[in-house]
Each structure stands twice: as C-alpha cells, then as structure tokens.
PDB file of N, CA and C in Angstrom:
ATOM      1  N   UNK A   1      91.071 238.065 -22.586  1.00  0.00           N
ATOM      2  CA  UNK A   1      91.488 236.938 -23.401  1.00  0.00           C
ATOM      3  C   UNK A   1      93.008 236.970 -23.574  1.00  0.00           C
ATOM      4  N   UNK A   2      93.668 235.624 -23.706  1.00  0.00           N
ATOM      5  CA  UNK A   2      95.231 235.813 -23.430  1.00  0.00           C
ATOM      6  C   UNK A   2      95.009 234.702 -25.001  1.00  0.00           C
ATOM      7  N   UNK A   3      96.376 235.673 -25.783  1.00  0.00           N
ATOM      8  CA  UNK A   3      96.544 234.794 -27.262  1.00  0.00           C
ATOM      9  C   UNK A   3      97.335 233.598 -26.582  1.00  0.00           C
ATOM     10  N   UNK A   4      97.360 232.704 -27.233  1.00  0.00           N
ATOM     11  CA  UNK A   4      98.904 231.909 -27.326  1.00  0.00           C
ATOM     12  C   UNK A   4      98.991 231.333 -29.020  1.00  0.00           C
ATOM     13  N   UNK A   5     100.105 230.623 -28.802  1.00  0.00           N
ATOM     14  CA  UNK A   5     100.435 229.775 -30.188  1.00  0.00           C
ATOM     15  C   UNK A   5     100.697 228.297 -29.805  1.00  0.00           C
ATOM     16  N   UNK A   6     100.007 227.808 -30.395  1.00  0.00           N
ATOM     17  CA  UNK A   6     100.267 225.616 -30.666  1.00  0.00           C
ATOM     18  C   UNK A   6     100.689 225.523 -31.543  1.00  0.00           C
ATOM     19  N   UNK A   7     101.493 224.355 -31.578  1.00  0.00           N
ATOM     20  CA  UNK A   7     102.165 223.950 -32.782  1.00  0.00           C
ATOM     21  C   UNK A   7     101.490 222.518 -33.340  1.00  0.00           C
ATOM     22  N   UNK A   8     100.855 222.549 -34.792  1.00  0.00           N
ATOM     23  CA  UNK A   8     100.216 220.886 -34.824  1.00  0.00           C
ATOM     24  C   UNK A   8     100.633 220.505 -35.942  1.00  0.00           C
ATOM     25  N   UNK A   9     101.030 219.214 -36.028  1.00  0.00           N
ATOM     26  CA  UNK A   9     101.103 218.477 -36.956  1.00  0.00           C
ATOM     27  C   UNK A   9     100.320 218.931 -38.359  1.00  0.00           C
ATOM     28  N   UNK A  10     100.846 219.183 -39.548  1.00  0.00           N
ATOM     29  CA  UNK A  10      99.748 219.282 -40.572  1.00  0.00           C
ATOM     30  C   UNK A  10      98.412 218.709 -41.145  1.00  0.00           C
ATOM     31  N   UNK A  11      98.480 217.029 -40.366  1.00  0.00           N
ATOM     32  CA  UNK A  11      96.943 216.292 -40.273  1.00  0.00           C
ATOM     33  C   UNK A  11      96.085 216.877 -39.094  1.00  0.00           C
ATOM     34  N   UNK A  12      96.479 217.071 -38.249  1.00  0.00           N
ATOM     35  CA  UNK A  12      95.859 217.815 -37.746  1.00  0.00           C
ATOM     36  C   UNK A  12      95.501 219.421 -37.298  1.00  0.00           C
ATOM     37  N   UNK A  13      96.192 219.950 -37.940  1.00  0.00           N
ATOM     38  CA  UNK A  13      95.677 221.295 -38.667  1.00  0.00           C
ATOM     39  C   UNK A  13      94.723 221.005 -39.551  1.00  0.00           C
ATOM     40  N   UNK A  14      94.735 220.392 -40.663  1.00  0.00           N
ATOM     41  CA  UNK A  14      93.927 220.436 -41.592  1.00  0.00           C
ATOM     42  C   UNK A  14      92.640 219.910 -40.860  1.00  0.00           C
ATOM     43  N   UNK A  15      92.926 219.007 -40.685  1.00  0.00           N
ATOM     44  CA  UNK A  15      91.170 218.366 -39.649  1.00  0.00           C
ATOM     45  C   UNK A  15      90.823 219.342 -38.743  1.00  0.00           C
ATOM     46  N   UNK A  16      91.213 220.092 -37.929  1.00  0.00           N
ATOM     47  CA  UNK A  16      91.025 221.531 -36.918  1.00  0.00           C
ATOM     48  C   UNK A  16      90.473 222.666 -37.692  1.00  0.00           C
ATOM     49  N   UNK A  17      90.884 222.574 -38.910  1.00  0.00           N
ATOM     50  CA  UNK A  17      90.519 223.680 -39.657  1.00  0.00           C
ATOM     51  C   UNK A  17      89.187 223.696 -40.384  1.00  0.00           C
ATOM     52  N   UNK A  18      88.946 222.466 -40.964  1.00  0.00           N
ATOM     53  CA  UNK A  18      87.581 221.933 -41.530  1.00  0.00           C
ATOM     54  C   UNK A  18      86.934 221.513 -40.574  1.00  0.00           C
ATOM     55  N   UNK A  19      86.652 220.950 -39.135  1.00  0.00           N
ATOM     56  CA  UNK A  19      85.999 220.819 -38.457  1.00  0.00           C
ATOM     57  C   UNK A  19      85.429 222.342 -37.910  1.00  0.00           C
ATOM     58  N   UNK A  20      86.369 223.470 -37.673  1.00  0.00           N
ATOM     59  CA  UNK A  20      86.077 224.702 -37.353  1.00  0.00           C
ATOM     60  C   UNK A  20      85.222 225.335 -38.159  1.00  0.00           C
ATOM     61  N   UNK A  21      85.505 224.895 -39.444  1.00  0.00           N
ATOM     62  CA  UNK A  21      84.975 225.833 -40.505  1.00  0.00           C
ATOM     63  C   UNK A  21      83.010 225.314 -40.749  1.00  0.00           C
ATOM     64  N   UNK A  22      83.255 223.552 -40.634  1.00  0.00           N
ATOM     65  CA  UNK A  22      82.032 223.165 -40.598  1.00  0.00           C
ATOM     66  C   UNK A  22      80.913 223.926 -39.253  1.00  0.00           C
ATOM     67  N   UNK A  23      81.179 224.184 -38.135  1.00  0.00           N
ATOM     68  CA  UNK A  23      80.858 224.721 -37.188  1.00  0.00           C
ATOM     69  C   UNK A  23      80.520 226.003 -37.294  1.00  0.00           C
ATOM     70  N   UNK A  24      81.138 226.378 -38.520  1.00  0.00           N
ATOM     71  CA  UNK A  24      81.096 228.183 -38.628  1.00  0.00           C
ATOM     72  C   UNK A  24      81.950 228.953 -37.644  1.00  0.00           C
ATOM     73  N   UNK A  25      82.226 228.433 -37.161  1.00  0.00           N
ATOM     74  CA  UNK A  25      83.560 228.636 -35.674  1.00  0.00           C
ATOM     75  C   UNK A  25      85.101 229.285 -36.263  1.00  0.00           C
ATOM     76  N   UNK A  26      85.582 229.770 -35.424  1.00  0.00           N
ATOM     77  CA  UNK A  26      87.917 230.499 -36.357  1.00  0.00           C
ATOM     78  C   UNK A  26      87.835 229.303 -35.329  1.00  0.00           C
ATOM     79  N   UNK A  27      89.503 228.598 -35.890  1.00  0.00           N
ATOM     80  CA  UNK A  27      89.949 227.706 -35.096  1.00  0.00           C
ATOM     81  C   UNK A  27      89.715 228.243 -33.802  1.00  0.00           C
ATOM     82  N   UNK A  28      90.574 229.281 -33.615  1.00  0.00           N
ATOM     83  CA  UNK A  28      91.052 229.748 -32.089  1.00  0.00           C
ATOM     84  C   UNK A  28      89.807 230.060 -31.170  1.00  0.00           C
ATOM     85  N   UNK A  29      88.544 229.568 -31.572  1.00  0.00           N
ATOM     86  CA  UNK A  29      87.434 229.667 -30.766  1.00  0.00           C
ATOM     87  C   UNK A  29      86.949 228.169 -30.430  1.00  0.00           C
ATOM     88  N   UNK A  30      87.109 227.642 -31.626  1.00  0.00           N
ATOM     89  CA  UNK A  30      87.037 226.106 -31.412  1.00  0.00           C
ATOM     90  C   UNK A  30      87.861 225.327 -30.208  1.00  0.00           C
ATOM     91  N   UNK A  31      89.147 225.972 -30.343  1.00  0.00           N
ATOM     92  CA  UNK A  31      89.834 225.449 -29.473  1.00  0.00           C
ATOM     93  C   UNK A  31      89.689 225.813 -28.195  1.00  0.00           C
ATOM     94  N   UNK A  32      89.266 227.024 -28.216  1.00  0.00           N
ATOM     95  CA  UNK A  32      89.331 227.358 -26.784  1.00  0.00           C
ATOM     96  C   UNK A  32      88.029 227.253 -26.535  1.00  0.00           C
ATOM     97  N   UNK A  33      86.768 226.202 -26.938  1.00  0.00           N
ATOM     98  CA  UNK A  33      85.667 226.025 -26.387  1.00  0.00           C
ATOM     99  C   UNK A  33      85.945 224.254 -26.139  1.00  0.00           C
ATOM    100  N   UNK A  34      86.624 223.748 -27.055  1.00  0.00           N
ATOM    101  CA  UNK A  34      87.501 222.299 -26.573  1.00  0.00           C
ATOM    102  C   UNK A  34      87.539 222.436 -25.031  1.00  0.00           C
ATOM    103  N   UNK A  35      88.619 223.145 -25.118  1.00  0.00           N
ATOM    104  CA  UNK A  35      89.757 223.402 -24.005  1.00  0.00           C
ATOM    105  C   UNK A  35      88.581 223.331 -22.754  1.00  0.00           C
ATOM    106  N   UNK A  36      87.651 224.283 -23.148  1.00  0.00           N
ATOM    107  CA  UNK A  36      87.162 225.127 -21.740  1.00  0.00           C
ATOM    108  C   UNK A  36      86.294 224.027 -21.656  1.00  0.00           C
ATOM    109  N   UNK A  37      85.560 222.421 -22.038  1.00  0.00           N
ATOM    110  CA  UNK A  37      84.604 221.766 -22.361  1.00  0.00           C
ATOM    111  C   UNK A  37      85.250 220.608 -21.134  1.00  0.00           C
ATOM    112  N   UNK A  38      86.838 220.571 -21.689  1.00  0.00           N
ATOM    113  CA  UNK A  38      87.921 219.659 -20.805  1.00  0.00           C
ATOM    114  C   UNK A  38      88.151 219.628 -19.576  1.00  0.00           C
ATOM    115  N   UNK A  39      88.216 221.355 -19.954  1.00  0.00           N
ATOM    116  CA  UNK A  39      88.893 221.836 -18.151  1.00  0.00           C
ATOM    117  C   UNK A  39      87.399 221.622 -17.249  1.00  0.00           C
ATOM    118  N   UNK A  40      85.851 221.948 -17.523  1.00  0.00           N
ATOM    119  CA  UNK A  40      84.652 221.847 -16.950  1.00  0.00           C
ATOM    120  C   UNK A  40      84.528 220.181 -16.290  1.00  0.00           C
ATOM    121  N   UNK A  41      84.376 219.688 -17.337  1.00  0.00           N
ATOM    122  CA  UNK A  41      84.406 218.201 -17.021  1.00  0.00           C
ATOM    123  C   UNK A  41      85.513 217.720 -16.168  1.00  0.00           C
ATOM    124  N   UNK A  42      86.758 217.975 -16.243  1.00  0.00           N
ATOM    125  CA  UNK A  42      88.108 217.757 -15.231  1.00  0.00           C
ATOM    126  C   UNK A  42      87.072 218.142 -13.922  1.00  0.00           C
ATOM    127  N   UNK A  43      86.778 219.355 -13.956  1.00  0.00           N
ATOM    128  CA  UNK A  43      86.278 220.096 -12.450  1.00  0.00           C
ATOM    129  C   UNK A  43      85.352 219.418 -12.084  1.00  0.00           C
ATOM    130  N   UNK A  44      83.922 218.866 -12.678  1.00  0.00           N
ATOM    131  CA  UNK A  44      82.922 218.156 -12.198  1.00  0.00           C
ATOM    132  C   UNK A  44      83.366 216.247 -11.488  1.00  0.00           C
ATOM    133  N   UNK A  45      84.251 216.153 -12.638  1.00  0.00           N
ATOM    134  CA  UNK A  45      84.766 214.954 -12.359  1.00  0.00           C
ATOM    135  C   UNK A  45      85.539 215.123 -10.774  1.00  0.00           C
ATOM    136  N   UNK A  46      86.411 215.627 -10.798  1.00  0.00           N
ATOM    137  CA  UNK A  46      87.118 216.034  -9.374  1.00  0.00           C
ATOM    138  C   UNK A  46      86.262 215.877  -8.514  1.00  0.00           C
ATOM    139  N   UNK A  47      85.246 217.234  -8.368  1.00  0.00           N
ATOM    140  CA  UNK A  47      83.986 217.353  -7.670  1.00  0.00           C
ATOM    141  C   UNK A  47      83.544 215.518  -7.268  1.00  0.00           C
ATOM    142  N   UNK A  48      83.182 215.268  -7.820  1.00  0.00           N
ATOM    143  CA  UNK A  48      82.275 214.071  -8.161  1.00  0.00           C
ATOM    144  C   UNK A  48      83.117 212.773  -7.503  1.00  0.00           C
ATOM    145  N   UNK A  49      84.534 212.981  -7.565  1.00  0.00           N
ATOM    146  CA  UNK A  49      85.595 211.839  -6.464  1.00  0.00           C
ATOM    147  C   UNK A  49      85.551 212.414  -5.563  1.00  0.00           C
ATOM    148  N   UNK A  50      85.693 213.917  -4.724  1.00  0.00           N
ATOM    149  CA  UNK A  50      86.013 214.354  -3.712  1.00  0.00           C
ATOM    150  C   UNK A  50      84.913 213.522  -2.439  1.00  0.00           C
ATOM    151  N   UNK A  51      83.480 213.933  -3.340  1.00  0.00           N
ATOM    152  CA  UNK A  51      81.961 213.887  -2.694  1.00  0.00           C
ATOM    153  C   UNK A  51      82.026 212.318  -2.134  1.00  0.00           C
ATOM    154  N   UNK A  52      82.557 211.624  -3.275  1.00  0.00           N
ATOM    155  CA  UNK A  52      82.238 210.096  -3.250  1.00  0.00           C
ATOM    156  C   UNK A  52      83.374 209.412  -1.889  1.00  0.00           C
ATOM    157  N   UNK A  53      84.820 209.645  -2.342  1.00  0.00           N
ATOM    158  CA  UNK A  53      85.703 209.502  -1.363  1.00  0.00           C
ATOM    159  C   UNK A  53      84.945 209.919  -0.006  1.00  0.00           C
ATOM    160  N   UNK A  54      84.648 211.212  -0.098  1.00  0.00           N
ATOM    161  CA  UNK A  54      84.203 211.983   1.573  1.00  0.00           C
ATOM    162  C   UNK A  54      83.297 210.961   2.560  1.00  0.00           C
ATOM    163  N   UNK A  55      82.631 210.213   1.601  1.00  0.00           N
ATOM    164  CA  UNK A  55      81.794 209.044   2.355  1.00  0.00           C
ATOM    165  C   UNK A  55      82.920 208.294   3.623  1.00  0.00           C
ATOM    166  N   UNK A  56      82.043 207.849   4.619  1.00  0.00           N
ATOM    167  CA  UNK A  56      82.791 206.662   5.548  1.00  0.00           C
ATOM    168  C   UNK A  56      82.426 205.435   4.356  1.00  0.00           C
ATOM    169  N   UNK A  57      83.875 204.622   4.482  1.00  0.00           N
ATOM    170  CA  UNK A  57      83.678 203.162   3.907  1.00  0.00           C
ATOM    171  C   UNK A  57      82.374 202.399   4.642  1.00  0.00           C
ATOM    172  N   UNK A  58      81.596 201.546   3.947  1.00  0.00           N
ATOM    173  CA  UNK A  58      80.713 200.702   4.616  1.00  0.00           C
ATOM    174  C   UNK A  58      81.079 199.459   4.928  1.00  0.00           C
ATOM    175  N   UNK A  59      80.724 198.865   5.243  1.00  0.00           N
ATOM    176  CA  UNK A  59      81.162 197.358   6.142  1.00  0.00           C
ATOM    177  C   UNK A  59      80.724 196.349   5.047  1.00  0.00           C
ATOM    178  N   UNK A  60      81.563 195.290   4.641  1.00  0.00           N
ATOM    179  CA  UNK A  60      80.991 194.571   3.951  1.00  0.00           C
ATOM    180  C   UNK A  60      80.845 193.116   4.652  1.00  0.00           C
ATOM    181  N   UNK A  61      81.135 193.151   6.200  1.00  0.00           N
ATOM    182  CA  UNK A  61      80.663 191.677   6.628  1.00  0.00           C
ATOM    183  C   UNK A  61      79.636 191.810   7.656  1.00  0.00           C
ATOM    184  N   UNK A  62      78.472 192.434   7.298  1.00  0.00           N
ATOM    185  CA  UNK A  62      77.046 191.900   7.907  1.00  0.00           C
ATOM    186  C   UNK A  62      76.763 190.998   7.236  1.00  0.00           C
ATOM    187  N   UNK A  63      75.521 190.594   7.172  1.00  0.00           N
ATOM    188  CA  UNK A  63      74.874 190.058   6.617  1.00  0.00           C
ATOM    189  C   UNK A  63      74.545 189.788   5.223  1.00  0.00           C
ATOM    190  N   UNK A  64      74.707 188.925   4.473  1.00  0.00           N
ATOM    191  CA  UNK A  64      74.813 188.944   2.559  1.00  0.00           C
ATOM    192  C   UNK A  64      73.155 189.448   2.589  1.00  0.00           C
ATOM    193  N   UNK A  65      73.257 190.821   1.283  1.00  0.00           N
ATOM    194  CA  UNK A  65      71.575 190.604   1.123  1.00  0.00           C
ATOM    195  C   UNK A  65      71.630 190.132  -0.463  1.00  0.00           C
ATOM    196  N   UNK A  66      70.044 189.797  -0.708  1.00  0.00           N
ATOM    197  CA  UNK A  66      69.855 189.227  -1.928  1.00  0.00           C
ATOM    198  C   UNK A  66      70.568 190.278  -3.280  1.00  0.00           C
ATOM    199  N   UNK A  67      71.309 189.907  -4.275  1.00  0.00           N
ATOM    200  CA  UNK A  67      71.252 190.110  -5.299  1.00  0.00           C
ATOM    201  C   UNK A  67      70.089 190.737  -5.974  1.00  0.00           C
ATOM    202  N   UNK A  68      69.883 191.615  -6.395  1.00  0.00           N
ATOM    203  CA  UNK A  68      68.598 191.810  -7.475  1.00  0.00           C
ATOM    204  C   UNK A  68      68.784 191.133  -8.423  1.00  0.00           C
ATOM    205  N   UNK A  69      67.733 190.928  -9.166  1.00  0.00           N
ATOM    206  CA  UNK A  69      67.007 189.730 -10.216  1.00  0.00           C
ATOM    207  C   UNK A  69      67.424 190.562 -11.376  1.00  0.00           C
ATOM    208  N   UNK A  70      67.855 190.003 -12.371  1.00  0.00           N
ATOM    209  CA  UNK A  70      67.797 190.890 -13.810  1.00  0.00           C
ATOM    210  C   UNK A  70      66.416 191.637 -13.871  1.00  0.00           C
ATOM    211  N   UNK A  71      65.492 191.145 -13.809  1.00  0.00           N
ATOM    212  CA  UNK A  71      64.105 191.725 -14.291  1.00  0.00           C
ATOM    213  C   UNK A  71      64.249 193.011 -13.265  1.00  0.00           C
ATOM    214  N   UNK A  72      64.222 193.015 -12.213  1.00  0.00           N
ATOM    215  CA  UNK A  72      64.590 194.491 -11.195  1.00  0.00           C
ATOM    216  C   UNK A  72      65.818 195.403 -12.081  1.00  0.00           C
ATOM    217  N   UNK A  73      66.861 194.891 -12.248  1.00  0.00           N
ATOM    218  CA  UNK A  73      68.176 195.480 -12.739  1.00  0.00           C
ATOM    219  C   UNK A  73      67.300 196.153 -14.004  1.00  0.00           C
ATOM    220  N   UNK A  74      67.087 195.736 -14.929  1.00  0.00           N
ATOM    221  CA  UNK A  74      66.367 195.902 -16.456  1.00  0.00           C
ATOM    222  C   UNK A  74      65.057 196.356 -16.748  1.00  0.00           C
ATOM    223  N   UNK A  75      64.448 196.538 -15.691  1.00  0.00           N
ATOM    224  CA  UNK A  75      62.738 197.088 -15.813  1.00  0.00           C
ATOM    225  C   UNK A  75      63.073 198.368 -16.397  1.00  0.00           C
ATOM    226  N   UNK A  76      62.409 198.236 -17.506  1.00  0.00           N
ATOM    227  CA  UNK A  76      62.023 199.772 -18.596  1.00  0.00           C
ATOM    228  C   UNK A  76      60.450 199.679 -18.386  1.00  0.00           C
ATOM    229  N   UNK A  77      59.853 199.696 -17.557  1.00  0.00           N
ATOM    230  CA  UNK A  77      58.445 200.155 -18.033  1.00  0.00           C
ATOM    231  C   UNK A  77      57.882 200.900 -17.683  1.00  0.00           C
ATOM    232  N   UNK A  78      58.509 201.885 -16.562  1.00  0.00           N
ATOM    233  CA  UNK A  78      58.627 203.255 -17.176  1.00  0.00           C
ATOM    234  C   UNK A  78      58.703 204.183 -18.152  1.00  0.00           C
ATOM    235  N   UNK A  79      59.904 203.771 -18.927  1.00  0.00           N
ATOM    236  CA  UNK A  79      60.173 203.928 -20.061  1.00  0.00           C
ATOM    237  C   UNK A  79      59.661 203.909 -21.278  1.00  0.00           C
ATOM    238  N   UNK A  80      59.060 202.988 -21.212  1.00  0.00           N
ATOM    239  CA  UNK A  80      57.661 202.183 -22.258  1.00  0.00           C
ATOM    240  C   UNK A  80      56.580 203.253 -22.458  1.00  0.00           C
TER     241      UNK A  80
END
C-alpha cells in the first residue's frame, strides 16, 4: 500500500467524512475503493471499445430491412 495526501475543499471533506463514517469505512479506504471502482470500470470500458472498434465496419447500402415494430422492441413477457 503506498500513502499519499489530497487536498479537499472543506465541503467536501466534511461530506467524505460522513459518508465514510456512514459506511463504517476511514476515509482513506473509502477513497481508495472509489478510486479502485473508477480505475475497474475505465478498464472494462476500454476493453469494451477496443472489442467493438476491432469489428470490420458493415455496409449500409444493401438492401433496407424492416424496422422492428414497437411491440418487438418492448415485449416484456418474459418478464411478466
């Protein structure tokens, strides 16, 4: 574990501090489960453009196909 120091505004110290405390959490765990929550999601997100980009573009002048119907788009009855 590597310390550091932030510097925050006193509104937000105080809100960092009572949000930590509600959690049962020390700030400096709070933050660095923030942090590490940010940096995860940054990485999946990345992931998740790399995969998508990696595709070949598709052609968009064949043939038009139908639109789906709201009722296709919106079927919950599965769900139900």
């Amino acid at each position: 574990m590597k310390n550091i120091t932030i510097t925050l505004d006193p509104e937000t110290a105080a809100w960092v501090r009572v949000h930590a405390a509600e959690q049962n959490k020390s700030v400096s765990r709070l933050v660095g489960e923030i942090l590490q929550t940010r940096m995860k999601d940054r990485r999946e997100y990345q992931r998740a453009m790399r995969r998508y980009l990696s595709k070949p573009p598709f052609d968009l002048t064949g043939d038009p196909e139908k639109y789906p119907t709201r009722e296709e788009i919106y079927d919950r009855t599965r769900v139900r």
